[in-house]
C-alpha atoms as a PDB file:
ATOM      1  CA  UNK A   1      17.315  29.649 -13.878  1.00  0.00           C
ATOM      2  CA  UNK A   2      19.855  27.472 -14.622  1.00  0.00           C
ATOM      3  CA  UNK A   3      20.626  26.688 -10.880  1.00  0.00           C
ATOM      4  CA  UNK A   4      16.927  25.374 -10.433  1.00  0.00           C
ATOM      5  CA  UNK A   5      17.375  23.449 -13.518  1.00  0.00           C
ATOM      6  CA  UNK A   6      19.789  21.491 -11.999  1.00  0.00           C
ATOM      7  CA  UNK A   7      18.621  21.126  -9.205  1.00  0.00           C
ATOM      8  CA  UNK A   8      15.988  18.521 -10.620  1.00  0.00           C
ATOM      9  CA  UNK A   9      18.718  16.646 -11.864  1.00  0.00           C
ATOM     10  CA  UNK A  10      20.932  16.152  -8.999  1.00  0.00           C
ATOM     11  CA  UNK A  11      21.002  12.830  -7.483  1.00  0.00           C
ATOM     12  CA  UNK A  12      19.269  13.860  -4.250  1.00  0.00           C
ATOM     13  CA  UNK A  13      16.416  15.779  -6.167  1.00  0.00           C
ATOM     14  CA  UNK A  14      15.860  12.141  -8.034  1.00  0.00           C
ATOM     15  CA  UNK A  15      16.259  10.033  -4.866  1.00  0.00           C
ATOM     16  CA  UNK A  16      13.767  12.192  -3.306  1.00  0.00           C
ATOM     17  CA  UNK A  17      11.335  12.103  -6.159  1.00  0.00           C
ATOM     18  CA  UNK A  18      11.465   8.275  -6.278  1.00  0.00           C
ATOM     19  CA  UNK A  19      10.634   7.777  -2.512  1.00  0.00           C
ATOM     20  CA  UNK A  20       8.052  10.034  -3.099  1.00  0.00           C
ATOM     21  CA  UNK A  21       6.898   7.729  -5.833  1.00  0.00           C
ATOM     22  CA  UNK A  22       7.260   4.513  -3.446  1.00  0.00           C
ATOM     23  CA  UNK A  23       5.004   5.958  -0.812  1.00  0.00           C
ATOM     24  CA  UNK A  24       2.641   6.822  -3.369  1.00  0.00           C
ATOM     25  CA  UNK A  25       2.621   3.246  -4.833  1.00  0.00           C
ATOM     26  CA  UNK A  26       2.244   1.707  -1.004  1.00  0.00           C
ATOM     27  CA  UNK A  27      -0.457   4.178   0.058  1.00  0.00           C
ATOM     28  CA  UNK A  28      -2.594   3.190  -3.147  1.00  0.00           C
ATOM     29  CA  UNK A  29      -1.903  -0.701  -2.009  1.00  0.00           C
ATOM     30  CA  UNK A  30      -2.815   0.155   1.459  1.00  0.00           C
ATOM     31  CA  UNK A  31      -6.339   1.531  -0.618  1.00  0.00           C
ATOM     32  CA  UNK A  32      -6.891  -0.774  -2.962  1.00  0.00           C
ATOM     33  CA  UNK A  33      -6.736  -3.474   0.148  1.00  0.00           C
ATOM     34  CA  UNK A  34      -9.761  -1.864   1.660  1.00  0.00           C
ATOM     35  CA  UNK A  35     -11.218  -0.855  -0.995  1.00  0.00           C
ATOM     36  CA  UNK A  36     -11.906  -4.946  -2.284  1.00  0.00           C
ATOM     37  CA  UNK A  37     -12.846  -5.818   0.858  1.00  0.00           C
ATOM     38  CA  UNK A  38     -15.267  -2.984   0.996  1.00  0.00           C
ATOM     39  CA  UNK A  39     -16.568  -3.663  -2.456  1.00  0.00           C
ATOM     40  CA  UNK A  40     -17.092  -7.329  -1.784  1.00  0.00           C
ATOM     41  CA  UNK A  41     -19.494  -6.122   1.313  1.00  0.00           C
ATOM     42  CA  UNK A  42     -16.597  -7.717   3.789  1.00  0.00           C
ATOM     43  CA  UNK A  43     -16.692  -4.677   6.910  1.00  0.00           C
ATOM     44  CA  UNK A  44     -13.701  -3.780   8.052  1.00  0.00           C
ATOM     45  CA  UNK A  45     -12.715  -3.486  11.364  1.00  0.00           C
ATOM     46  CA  UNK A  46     -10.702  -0.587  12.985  1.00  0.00           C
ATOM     47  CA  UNK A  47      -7.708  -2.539  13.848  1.00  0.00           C
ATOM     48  CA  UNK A  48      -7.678  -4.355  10.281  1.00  0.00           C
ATOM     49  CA  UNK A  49      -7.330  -0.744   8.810  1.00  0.00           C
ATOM     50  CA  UNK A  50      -4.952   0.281  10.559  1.00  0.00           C
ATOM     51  CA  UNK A  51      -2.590  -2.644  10.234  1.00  0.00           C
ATOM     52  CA  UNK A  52      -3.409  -2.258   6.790  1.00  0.00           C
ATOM     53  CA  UNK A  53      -2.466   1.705   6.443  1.00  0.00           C
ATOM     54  CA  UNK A  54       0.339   1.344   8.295  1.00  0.00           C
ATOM     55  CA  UNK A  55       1.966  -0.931   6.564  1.00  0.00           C
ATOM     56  CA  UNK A  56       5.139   0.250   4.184  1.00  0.00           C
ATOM     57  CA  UNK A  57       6.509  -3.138   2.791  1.00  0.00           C
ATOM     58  CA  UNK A  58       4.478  -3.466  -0.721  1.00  0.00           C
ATOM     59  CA  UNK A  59       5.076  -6.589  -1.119  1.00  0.00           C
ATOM     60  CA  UNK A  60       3.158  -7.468   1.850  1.00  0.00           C
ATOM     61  CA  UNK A  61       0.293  -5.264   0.451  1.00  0.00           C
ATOM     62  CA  UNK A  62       0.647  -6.653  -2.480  1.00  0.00           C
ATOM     63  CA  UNK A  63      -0.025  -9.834  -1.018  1.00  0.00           C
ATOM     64  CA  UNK A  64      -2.767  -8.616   1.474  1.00  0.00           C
ATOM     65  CA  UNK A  65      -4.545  -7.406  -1.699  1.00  0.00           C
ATOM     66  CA  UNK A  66      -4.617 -10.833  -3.335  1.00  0.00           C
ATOM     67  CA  UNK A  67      -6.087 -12.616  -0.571  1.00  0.00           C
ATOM     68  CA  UNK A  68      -8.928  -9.494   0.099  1.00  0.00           C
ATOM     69  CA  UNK A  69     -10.099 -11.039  -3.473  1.00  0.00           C
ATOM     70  CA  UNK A  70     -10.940 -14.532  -2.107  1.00  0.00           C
ATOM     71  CA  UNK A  71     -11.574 -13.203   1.750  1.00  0.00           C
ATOM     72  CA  UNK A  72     -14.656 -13.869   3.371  1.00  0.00           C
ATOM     73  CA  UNK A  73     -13.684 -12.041   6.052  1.00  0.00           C
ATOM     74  CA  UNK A  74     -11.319  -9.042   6.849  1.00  0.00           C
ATOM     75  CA  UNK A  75      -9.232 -10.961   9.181  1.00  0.00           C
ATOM     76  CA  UNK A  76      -8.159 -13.253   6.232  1.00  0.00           C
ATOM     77  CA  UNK A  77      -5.658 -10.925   4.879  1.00  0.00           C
ATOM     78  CA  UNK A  78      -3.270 -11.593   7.707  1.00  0.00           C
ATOM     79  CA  UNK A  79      -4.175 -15.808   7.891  1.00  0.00           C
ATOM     80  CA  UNK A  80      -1.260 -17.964   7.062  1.00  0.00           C
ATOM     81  CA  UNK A  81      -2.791 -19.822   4.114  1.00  0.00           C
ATOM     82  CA  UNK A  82      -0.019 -22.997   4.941  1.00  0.00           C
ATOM     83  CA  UNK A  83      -2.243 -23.526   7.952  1.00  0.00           C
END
């Protein structure tokens, strides 16, 4: 027992844990993307998904998932808004 206790405390158990945590938190941005543009009744094209799933920076999602708010279209998400 006391082995597998600390395990979960070593610094590789933790590191582990937290990039499990960070793909969690970019695969429910990758969602929540779709999921607005969805809601709004904006379809959502093949290629648009997948750019969108496959994305791993969240701060890019993060940003993708602002503009899906105002989009009228799904393409939008990836327009350069300074033109």
């Amino acid at each position: 027992m006391t082995a597998m206790q600390y395990f979960w405390r070593h610094p590789l158990a933790q590191e582990v844990r937290e990039e499990g945590r960070e793909e969690g938190r970019v695969a429910e941005r990758a969602d929540m993307t779709l999921r607005i543009l969805e809601w709004r009744g904006i379809s959502v094209p093949d290629a648009v998904r997948e750019r969108v799933e496959s994305c791993t920076d969240l701060d890019q999602l993060t940003i993708w998932s602002q503009r899906a708010v105002h989009a009228t279209a799904a393409d939008d998400l990836f327009a350069d808004p300074n033109g």
